[in-house]
N, C-alpha and C. Protein backbone atom coordinates (compact mmCIF):
# COMPACT_ATOMS: atom_id res chain seq x y z
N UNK A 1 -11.84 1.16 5.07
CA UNK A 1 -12.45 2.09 4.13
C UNK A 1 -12.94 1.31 2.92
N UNK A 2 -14.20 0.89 3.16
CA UNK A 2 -14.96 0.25 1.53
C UNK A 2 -14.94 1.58 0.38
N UNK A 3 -14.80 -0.13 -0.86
CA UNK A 3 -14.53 1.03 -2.12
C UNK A 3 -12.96 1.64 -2.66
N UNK A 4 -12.14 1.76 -1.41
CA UNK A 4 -10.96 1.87 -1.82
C UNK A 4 -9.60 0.72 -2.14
N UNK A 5 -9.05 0.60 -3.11
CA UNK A 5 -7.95 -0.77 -3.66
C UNK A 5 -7.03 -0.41 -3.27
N UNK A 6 -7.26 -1.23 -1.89
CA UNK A 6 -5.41 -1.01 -1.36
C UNK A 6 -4.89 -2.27 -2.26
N UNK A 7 -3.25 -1.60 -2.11
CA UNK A 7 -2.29 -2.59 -2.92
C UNK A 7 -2.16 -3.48 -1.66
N UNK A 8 -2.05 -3.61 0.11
CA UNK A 8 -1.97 -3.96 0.38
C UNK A 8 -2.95 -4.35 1.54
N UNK A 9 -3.53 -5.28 1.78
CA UNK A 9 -4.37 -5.29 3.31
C UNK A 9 -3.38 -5.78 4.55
N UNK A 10 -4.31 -5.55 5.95
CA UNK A 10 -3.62 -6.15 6.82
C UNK A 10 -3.55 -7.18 7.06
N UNK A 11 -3.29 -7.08 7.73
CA UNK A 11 -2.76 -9.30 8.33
C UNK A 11 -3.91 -9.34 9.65
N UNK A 12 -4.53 -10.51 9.58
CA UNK A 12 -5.65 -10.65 10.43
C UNK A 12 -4.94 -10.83 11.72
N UNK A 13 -3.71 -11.26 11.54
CA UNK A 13 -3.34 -11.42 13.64
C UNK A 13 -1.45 -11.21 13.12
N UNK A 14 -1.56 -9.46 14.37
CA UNK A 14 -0.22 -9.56 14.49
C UNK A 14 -0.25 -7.94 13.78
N UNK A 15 0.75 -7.50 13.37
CA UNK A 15 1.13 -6.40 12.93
C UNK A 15 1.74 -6.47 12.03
N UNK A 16 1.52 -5.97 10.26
CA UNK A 16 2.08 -5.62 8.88
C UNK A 16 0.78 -5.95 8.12
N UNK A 17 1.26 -5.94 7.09
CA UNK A 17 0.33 -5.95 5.76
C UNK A 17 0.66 -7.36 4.68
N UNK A 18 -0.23 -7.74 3.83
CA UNK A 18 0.31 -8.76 2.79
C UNK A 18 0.12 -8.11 1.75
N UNK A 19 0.04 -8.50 0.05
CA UNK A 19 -0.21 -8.68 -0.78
C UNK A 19 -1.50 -8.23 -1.21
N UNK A 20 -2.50 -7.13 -1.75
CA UNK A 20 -3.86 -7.62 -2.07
C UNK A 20 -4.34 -7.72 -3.19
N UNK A 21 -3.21 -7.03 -4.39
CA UNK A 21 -3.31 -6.84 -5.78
C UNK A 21 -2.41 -7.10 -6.72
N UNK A 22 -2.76 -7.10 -8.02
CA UNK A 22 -1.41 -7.13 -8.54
C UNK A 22 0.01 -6.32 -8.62
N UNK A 23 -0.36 -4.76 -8.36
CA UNK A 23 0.62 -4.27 -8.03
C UNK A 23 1.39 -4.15 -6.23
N UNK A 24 0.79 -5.02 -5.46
CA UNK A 24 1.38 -5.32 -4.27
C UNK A 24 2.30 -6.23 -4.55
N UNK A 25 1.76 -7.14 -5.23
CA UNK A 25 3.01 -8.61 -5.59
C UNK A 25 4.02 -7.99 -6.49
N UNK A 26 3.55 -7.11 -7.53
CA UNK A 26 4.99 -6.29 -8.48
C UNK A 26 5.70 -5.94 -7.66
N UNK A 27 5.62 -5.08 -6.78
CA UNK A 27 6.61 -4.39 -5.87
C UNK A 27 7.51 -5.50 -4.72
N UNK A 28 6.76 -6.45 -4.61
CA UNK A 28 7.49 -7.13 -3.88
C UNK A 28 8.78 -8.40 -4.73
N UNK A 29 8.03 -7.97 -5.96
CA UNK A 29 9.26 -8.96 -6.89
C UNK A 29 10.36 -8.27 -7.04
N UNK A 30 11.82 -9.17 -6.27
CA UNK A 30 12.90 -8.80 -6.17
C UNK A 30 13.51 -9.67 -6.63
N UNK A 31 14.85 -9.32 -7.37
CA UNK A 31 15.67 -10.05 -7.92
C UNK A 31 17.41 -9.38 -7.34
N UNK A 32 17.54 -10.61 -6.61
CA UNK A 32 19.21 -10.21 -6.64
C UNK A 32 20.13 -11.58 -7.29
N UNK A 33 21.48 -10.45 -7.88
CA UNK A 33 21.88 -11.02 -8.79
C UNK A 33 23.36 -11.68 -7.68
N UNK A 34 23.89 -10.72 -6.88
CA UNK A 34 25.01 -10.67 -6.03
C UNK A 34 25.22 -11.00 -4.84
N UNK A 35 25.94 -11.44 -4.41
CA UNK A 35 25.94 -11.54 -2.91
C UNK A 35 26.89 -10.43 -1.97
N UNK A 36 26.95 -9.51 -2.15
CA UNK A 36 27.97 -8.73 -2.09
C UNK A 36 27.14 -7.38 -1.58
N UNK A 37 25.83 -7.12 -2.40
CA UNK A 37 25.41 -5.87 -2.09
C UNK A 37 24.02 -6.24 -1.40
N UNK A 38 23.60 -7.65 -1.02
CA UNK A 38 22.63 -8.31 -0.47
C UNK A 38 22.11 -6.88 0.87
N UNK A 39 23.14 -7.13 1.57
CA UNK A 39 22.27 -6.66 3.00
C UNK A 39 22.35 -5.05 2.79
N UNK A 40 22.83 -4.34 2.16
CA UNK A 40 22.40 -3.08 1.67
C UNK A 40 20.86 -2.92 0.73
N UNK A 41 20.72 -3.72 -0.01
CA UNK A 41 20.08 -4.01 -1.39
C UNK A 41 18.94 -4.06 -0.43
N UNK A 42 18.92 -5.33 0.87
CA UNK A 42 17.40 -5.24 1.66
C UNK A 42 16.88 -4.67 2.45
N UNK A 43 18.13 -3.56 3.23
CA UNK A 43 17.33 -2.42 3.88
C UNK A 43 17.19 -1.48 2.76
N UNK A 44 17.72 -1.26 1.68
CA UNK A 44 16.81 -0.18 0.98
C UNK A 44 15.15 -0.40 0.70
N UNK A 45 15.47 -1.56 0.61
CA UNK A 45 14.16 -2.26 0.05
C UNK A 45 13.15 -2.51 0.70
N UNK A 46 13.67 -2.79 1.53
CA UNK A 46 12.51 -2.93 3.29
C UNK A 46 12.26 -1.49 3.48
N UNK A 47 13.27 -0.36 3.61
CA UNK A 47 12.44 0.70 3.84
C UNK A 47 12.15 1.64 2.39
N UNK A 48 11.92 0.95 1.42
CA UNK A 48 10.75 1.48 0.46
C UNK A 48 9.65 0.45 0.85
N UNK A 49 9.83 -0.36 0.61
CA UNK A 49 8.42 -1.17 0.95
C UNK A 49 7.75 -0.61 2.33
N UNK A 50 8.26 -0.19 3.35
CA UNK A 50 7.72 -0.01 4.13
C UNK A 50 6.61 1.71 3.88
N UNK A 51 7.53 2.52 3.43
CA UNK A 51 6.75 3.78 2.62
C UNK A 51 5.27 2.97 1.83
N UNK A 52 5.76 2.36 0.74
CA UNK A 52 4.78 1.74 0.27
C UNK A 52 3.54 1.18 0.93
N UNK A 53 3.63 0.62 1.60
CA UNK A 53 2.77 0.16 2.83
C UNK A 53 2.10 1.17 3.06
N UNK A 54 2.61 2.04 3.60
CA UNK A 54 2.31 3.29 4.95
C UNK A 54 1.22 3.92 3.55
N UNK A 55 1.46 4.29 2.37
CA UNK A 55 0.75 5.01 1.41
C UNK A 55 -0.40 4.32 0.92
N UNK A 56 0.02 3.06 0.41
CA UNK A 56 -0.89 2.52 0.09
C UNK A 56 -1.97 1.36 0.46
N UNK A 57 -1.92 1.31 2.25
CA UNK A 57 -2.04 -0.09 2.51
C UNK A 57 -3.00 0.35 3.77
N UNK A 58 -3.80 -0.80 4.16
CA UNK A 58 -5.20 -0.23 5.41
C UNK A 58 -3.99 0.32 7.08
N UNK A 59 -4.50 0.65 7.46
CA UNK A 59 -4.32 1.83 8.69
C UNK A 59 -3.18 0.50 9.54
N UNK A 60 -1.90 0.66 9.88
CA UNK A 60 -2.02 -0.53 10.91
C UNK A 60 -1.58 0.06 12.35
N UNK A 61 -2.14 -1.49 12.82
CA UNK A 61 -2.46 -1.53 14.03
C UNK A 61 -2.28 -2.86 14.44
N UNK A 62 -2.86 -2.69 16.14
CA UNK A 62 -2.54 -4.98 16.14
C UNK A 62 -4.03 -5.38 15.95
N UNK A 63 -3.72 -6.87 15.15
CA UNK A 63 -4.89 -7.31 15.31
C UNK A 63 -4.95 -8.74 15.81
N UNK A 64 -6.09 -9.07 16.13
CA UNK A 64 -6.61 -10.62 16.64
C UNK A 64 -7.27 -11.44 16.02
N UNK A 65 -7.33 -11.18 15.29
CA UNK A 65 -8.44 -12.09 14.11
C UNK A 65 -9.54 -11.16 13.35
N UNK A 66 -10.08 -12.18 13.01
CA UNK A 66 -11.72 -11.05 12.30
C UNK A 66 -12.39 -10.88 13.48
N UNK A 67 -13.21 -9.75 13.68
CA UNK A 67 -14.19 -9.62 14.90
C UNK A 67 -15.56 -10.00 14.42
């Protein structure tokens, strides 16, 4: 969709999204302080980011490169 600022685009080969703006990289800045609440702390986080994605990021699907 030209014209529209995704926070995130897709990945040219393979399935997910990267980075495309500055607020794609904000959201992905994480800070842990503990080791204790680690693997809780990254599935919350993985599945907000993944919402995030899904809202703000191009359609996915698989891809193969540029066509």
């Amino acid at each position: 969709m030209k014209g529209r600022n995704y926070w995130f685009k897709a990945k040219n080969y393979g399935l997910g999204w990267t980075p495309a703006s500055w607020q794609g990289w904000i959201i992905l800045k994480s800070v842990t302080g503990n080791i204790t609440g680690f693997l809780l702390e990254n599935i919350v986080f993985i599945g907000i980011l993944f919402m995030i994605c899904m809202m703000t990021g191009e359609k996915p699907k698989w891809r193969w490169g540029k066509k």
